[in-house]
N, C-alpha and C. Protein backbone atom coordinates (compact mmCIF):
# COMPACT_ATOMS: atom_id res chain seq x y z
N UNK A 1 79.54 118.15 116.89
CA UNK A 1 80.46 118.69 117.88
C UNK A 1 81.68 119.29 117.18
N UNK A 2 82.24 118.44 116.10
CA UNK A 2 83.31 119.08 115.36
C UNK A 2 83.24 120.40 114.69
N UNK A 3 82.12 120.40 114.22
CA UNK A 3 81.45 121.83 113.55
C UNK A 3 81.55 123.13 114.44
N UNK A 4 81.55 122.33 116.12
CA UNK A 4 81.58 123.82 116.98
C UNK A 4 82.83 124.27 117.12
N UNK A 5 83.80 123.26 116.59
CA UNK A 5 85.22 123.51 117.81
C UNK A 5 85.99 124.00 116.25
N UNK A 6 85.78 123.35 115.22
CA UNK A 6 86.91 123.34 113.96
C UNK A 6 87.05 124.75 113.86
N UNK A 7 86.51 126.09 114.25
CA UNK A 7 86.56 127.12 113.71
C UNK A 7 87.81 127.67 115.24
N UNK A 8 88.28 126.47 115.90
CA UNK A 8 89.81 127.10 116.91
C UNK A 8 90.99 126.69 116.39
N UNK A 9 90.71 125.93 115.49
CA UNK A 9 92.40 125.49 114.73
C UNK A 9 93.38 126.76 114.66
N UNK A 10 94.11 126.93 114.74
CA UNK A 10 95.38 127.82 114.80
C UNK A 10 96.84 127.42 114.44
N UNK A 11 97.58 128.21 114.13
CA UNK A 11 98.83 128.07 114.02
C UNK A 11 99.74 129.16 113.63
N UNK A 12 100.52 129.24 114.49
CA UNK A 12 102.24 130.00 114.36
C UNK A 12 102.49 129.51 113.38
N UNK A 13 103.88 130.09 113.55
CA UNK A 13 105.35 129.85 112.66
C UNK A 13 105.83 128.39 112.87
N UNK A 14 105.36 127.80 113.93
CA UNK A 14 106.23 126.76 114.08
C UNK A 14 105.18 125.47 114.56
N UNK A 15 103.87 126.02 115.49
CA UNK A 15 102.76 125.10 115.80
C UNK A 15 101.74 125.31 115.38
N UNK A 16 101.13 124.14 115.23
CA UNK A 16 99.21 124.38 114.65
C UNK A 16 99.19 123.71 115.78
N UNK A 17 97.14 123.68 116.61
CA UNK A 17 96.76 123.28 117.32
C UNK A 17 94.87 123.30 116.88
N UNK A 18 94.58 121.84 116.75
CA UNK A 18 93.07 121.89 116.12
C UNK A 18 92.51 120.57 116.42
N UNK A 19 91.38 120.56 116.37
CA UNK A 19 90.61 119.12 117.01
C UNK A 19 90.62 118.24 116.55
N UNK A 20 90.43 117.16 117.47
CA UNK A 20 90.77 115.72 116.83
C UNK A 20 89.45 115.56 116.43
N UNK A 21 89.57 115.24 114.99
CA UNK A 21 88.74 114.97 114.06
C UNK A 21 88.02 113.89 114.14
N UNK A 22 88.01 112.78 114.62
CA UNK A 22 87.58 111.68 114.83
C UNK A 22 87.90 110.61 115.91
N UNK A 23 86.98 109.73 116.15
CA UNK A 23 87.24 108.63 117.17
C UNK A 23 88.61 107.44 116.67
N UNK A 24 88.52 107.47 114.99
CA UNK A 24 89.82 107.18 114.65
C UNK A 24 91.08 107.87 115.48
N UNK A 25 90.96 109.08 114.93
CA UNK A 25 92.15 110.15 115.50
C UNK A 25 92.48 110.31 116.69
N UNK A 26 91.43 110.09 117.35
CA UNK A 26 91.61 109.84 119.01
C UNK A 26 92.37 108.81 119.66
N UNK A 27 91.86 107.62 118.94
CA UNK A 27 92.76 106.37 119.29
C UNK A 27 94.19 106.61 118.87
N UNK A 28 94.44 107.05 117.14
CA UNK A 28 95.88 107.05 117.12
C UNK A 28 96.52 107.81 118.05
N UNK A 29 95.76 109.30 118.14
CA UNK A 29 96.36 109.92 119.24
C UNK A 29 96.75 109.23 120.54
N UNK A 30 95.99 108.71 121.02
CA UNK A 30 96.45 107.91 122.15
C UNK A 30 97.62 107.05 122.12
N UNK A 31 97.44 106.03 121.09
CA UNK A 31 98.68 104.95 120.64
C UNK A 31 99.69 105.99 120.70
N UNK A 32 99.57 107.23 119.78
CA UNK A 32 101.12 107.58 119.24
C UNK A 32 101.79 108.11 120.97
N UNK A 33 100.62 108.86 121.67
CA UNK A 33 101.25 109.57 122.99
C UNK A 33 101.79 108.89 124.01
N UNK A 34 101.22 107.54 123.43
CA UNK A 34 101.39 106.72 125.35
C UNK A 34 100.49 107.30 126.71
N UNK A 35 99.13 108.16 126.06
CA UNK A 35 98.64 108.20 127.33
C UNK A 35 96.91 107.72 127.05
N UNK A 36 96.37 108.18 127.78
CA UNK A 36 94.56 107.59 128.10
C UNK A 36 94.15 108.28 127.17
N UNK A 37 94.15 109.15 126.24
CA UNK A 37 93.14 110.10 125.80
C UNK A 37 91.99 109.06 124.51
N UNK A 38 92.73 107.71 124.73
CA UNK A 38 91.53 107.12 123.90
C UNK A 38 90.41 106.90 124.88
N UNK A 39 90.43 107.15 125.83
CA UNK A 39 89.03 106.47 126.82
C UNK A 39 88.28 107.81 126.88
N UNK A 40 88.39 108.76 126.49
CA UNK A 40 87.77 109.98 125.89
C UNK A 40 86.50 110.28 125.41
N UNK A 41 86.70 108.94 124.65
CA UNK A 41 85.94 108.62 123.15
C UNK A 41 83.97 108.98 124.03
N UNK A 42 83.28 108.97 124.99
CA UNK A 42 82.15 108.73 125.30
C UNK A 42 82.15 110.33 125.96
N UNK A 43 83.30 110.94 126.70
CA UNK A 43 83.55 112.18 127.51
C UNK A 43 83.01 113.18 125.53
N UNK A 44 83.86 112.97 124.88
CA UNK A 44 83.89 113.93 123.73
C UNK A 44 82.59 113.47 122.61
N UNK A 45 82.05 112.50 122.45
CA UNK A 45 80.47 112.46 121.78
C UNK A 45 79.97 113.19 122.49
N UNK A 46 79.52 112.63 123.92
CA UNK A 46 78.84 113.58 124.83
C UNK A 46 78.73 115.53 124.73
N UNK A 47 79.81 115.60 124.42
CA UNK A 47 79.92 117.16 124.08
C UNK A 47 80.73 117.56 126.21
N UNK A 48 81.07 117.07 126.76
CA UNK A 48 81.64 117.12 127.63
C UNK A 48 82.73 117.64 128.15
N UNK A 49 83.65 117.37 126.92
CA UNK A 49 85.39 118.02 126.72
C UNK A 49 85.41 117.99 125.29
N UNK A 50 86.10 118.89 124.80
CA UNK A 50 86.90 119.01 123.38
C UNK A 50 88.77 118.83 123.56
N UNK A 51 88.46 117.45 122.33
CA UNK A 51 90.15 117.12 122.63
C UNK A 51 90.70 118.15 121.10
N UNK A 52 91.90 118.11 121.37
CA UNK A 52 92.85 118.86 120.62
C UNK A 52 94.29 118.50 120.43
N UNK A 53 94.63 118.33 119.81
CA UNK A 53 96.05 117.90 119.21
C UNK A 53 97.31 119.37 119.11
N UNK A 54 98.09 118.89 119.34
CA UNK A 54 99.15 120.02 119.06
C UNK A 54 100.32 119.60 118.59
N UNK A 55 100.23 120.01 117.25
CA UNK A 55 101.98 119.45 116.20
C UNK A 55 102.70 120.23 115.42
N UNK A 56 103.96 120.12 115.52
CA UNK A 56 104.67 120.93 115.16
C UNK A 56 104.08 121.19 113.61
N UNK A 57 104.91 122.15 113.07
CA UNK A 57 104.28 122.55 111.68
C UNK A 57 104.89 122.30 110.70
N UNK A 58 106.03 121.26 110.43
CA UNK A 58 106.77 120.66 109.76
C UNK A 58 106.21 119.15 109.72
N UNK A 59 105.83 118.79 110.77
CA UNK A 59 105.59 117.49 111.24
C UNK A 59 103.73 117.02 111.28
N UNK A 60 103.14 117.40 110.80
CA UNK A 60 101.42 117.71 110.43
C UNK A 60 101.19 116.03 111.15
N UNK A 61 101.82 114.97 111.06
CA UNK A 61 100.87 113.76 111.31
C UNK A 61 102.02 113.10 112.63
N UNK A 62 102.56 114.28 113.16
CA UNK A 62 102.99 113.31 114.32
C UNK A 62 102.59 114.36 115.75
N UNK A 63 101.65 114.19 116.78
CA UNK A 63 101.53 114.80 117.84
C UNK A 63 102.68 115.38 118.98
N UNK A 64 102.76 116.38 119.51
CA UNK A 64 103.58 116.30 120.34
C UNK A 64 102.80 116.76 121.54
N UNK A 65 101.50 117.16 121.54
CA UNK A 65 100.88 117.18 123.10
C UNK A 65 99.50 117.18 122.57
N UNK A 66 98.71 116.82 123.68
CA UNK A 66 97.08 116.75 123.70
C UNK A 66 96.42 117.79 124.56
N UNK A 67 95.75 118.01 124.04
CA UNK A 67 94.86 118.81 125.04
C UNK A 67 93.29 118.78 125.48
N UNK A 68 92.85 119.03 126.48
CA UNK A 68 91.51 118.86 126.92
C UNK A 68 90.95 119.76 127.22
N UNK A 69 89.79 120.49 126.14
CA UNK A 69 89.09 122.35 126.68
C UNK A 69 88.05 121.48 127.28
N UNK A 70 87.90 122.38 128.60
CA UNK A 70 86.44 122.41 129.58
C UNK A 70 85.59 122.25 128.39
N UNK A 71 84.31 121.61 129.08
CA UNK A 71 82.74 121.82 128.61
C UNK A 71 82.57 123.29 127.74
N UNK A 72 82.81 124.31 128.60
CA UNK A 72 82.05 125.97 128.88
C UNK A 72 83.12 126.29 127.85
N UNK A 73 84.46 125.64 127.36
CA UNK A 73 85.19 125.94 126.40
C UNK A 73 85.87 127.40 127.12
N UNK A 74 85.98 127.21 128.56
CA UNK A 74 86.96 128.76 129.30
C UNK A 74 88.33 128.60 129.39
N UNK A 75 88.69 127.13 129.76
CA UNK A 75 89.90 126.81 130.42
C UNK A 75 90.02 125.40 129.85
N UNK A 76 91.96 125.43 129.77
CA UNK A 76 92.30 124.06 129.67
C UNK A 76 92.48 123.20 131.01
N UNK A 77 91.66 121.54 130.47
CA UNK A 77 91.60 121.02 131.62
C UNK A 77 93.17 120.24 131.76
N UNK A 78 93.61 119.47 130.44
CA UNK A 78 94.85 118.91 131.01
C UNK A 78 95.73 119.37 129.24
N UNK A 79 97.02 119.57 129.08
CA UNK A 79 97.87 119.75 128.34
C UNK A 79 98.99 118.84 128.57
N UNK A 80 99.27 117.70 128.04
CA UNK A 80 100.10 117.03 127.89
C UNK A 80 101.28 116.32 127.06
N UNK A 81 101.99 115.96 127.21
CA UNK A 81 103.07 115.02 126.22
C UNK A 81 102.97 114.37 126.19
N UNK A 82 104.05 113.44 125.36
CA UNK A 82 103.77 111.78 125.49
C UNK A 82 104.45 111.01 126.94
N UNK A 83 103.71 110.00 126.62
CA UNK A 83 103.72 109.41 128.30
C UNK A 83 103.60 110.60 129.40
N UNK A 84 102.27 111.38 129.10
CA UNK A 84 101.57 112.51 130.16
C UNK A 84 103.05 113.39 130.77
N UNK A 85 103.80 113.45 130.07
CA UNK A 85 105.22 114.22 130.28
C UNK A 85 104.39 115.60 130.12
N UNK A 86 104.73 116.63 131.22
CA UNK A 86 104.88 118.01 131.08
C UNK A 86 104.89 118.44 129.69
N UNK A 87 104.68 119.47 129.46
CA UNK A 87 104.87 119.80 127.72
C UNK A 87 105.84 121.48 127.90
N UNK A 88 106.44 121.46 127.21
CA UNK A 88 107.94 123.03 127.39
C UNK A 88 107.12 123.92 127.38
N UNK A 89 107.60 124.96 127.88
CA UNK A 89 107.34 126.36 128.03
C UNK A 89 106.84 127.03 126.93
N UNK A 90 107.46 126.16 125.68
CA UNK A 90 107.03 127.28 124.28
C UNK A 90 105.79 126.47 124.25
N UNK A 91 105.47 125.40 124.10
CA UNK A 91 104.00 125.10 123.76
C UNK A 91 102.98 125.15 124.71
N UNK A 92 103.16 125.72 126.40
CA UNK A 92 102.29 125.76 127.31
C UNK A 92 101.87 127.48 126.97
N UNK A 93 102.99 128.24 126.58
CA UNK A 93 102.47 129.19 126.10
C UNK A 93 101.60 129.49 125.00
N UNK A 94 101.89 128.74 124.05
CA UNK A 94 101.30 128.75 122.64
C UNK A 94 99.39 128.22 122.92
N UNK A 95 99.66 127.29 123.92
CA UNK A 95 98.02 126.91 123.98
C UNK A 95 97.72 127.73 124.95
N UNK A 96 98.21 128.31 125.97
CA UNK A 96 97.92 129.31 126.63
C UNK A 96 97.29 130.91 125.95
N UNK A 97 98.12 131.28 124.75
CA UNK A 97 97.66 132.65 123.71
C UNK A 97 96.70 131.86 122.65
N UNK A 98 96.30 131.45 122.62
CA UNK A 98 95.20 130.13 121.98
C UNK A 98 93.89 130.46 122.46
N UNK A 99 94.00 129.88 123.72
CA UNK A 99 92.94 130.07 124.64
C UNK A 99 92.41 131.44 124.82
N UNK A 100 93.20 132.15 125.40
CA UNK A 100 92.69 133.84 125.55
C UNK A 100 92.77 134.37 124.08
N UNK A 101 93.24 134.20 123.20
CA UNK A 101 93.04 135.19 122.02
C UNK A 101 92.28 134.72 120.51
N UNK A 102 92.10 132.94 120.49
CA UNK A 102 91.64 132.68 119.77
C UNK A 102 90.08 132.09 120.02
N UNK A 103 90.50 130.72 121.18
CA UNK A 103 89.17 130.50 121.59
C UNK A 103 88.57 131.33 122.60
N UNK A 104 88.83 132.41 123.72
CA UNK A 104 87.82 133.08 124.48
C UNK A 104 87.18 134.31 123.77
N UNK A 105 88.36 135.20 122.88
CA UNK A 105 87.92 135.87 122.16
C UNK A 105 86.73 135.50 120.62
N UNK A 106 86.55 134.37 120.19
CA UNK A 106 85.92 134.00 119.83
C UNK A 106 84.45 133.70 120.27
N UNK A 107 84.33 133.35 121.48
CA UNK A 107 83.25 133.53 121.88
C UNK A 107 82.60 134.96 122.90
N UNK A 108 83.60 135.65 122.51
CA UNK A 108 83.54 137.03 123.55
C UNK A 108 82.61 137.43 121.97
N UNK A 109 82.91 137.30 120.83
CA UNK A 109 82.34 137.87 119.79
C UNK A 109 81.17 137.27 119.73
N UNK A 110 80.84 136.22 119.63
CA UNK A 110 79.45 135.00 119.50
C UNK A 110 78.98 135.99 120.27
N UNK A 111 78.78 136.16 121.68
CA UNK A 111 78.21 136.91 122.28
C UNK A 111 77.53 138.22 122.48
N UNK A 112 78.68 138.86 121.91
CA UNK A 112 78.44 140.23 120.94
C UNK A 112 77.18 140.40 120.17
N UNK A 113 77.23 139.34 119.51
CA UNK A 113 76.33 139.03 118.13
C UNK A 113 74.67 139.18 118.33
């Protein structure tokens, strides 16, 4: 499953955003956010949702939101902060030009192919 998603990692000037690498990573993710995304763990083997991490680019091992791509990999299902806090405008955008220019256009090309 990691093999499908690792090729959406991205990053600005200021954010990277790329998959959680493991069921390890999932849990810390969870601990560090204060929210559910460890109960995940059976949704993301499954191939069901792809989780995703989003951290600043100074800061590589501390999260500041999670994210959840649909199955079909079209749309984000939830984007969050810690303790499921809203996440600012600059990073709803940032996974927002993510989505349409890295991961849809990415598979607009697969398709192509």
């Amino acid at each position: 499953i990691l093999k499908k998603i690792k090729k959406f990692t991205y990053s600005s000037a200021n954010l990277v955003i790329r998959p959680v690498d493991s069921i390890a990573e999932l849990n810390t993710e969870g601990i560090k956010m204060h929210h559910c995304v460890a109960t995940y763990c059976q949704k993301l083997i499954s191939g069901n949702c792809y989780i995703f991490t989003v951290r600043n680019i100074n800061e590589p091992d501390e999260p500041i939101a999670t994210l959840e791509l649909s199955q079909n990999r079209k749309r984000i299902i939830q984007l969050r902060g810690k303790y499921n806090a809203v996440v600012s405008d600059d990073i709803e955008a940032f996974c927002n030009h993510w989505l349409k220019h890295i991961v849809n256009s990415k598979e607009r090309r697969k398709k192509a192919s």
